[in-house]
C-alpha atoms as a PDB file:
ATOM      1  CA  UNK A   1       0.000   0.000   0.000  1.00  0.00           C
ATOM      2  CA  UNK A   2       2.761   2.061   1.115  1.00  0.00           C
ATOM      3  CA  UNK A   3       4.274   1.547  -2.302  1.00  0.00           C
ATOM      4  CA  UNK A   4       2.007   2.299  -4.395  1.00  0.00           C
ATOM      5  CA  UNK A   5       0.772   5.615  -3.162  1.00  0.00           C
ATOM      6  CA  UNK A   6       4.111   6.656  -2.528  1.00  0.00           C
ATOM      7  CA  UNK A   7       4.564   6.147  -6.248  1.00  0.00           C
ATOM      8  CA  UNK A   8       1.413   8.431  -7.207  1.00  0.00           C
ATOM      9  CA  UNK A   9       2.666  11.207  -5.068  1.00  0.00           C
ATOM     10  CA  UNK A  10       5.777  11.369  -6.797  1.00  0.00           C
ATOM     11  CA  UNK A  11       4.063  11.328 -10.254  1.00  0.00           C
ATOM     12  CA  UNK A  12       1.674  13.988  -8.736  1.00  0.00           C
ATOM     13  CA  UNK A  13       4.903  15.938  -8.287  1.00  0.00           C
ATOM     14  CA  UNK A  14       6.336  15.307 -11.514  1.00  0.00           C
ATOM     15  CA  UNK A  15       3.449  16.577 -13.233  1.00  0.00           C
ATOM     16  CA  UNK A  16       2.603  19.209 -11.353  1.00  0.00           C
ATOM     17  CA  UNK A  17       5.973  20.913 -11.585  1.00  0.00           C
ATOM     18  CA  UNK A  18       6.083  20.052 -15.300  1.00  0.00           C
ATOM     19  CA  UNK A  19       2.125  21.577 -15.499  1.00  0.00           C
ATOM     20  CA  UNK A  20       4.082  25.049 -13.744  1.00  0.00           C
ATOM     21  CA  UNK A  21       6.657  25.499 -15.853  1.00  0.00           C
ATOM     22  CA  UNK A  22       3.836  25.437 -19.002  1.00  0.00           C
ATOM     23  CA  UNK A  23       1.988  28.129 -17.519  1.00  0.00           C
ATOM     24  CA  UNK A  24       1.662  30.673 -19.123  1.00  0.00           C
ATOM     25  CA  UNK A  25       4.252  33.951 -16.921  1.00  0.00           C
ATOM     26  CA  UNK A  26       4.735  37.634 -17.346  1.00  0.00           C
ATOM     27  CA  UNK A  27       8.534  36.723 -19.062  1.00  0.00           C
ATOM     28  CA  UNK A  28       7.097  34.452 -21.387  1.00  0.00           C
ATOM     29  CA  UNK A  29       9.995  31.846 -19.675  1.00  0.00           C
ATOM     30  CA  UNK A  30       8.956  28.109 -20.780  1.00  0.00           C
ATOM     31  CA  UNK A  31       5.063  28.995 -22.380  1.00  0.00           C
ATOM     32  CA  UNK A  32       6.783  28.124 -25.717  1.00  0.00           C
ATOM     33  CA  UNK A  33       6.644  24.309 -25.067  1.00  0.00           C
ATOM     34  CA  UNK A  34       3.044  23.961 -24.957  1.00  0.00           C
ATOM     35  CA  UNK A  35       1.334  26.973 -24.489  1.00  0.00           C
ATOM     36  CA  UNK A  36       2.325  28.606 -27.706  1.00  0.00           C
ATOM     37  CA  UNK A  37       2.001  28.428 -31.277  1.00  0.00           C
ATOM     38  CA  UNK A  38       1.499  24.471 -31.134  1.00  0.00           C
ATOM     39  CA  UNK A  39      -1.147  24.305 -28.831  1.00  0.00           C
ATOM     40  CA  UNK A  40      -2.732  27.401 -29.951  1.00  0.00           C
ATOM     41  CA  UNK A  41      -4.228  25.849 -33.425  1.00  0.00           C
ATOM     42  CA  UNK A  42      -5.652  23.046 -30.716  1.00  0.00           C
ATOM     43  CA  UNK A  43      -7.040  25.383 -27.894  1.00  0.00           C
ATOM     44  CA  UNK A  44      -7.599  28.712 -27.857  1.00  0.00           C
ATOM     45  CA  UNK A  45      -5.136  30.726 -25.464  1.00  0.00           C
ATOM     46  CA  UNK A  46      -7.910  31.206 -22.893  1.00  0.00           C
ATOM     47  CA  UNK A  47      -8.603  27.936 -23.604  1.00  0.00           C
ATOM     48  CA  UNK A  48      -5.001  26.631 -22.769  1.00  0.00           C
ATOM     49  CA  UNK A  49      -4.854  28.949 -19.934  1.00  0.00           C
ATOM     50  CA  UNK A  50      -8.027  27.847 -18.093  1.00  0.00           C
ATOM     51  CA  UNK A  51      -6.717  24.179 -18.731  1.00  0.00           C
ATOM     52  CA  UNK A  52      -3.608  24.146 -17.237  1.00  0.00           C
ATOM     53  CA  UNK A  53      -5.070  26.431 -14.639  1.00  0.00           C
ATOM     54  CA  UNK A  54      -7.392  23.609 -13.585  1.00  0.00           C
ATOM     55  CA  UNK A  55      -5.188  20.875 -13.932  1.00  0.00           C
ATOM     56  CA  UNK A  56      -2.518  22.529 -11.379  1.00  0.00           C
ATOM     57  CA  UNK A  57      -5.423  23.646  -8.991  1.00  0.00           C
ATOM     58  CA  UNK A  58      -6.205  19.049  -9.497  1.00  0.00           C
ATOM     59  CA  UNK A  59      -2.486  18.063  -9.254  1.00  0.00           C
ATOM     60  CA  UNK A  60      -2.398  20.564  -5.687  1.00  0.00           C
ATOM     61  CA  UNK A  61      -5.331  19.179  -4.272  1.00  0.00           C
ATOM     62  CA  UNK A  62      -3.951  15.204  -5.147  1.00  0.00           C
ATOM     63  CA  UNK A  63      -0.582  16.210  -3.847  1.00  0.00           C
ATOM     64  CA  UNK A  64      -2.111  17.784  -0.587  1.00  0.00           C
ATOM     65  CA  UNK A  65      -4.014  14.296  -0.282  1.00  0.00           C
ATOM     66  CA  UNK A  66      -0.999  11.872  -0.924  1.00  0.00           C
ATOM     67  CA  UNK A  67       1.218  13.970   1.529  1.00  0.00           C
ATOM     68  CA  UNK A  68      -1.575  13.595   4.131  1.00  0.00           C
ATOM     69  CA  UNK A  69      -2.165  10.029   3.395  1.00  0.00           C
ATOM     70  CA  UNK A  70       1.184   9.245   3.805  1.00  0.00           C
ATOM     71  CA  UNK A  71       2.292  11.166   6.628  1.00  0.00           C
ATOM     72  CA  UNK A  72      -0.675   9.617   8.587  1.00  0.00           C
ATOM     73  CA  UNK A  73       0.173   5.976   7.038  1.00  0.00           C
ATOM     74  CA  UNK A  74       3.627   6.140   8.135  1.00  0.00           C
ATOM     75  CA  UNK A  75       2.615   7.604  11.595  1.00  0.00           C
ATOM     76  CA  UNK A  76       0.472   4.646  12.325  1.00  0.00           C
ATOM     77  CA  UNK A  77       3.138   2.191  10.741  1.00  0.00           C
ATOM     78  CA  UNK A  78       6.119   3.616  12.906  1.00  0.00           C
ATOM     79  CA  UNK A  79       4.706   3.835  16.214  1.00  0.00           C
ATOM     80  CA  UNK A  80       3.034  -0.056  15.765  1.00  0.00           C
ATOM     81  CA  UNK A  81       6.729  -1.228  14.528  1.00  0.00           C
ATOM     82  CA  UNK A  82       9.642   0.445  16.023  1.00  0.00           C
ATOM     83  CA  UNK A  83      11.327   2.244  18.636  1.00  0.00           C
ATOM     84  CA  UNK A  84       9.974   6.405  19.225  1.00  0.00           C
ATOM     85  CA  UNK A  85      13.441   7.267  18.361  1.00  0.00           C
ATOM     86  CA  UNK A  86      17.096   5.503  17.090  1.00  0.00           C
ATOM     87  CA  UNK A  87      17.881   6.797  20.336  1.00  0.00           C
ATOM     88  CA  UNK A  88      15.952   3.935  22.443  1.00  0.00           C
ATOM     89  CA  UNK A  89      17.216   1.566  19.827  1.00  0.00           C
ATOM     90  CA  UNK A  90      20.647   1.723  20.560  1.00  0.00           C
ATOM     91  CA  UNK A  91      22.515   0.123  23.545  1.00  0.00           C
ATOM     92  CA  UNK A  92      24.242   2.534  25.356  1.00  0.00           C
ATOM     93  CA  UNK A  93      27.572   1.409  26.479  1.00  0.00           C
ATOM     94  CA  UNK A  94      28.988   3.344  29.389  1.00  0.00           C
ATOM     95  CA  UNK A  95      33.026   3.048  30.070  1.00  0.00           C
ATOM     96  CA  UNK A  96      35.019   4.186  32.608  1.00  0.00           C
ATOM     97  CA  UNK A  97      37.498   6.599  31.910  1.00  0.00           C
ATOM     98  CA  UNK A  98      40.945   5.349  31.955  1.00  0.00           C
ATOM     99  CA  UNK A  99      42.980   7.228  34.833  1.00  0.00           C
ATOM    100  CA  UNK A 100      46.624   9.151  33.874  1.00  0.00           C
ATOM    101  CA  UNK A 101      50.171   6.876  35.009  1.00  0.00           C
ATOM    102  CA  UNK A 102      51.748   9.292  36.643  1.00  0.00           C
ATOM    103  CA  UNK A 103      55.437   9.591  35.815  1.00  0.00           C
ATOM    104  CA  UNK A 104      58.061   8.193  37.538  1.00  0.00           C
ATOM    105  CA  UNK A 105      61.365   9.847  38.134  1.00  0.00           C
ATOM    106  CA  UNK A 106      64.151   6.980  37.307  1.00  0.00           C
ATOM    107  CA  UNK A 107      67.823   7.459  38.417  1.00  0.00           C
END
C-alpha cells in the first residue's frame, strides 16, 4: 500500500511541476513548449490557460491528499513497529574513563 501511493505522489509531483513550468508567466519563460504556437491551433489561449489552470489547482489538491495520506500511514506504521526514536534503539555502552600513570622519576 505504502508503495504504491508513494509512487502516485511522486508522479503527482512530476506533473505538477512540469504543469508550472507550461503556464503561461509575465517573461514568457517556458510557455513556448506547450502553451504557444502548437497548442494554440488546438485550444484557444484562454482555452489553454483555463486548462492548465485547472489541472494545477487538481495536481495541488492530489498532492495535498498523498502527503496527508502518507504522513498519517507512516505515523500509524512507525509507532506499531519500532522504537519512538534511534535513540531507544541503541545500547548505550557506558566506560570508565581510563585514569593518567603518573610519571616516575628513574635514576
Amino acid at each position: 500500500m505504502s508503495t504504491v501511493l508513494l509512487v502516485l505522489h511522486l508522479m503527482i509531483a512530476i506533473f505538477l511541476v512540469a504543469f508550472i513550468l507550461l503556464q503561461r508567466s509575465s517573461g514568457g519563460a517556458l510557455d513556448g513548449l506547450g502553451g504557444g504556437n502548437g497548442a494554440s491551433s488546438f485550444l484557444t489561449a484562454r482555452g489553454t490557460g483555463n486548462f492548465l489552470t485547472r489541472a494545477t489547482a487538481i495536481l495541488a489538491t492530489l498532492f495535498f491528499i498523498t502527503s496527508m495520506s502518507l504522513s498519517l500511514y507512516y505515523k500509524g506504521h512507525m509507532t506499531q513497529t519500532a522504537a519512538k526514536s534511534i535513540v531507544e534503539q541503541v545500547p548505550v555502552q557506558q566506560s570508565a574513563p581510563v585514569a593518567p600513570v603518573a610519571p616516575t622519576a628513574e635514576k
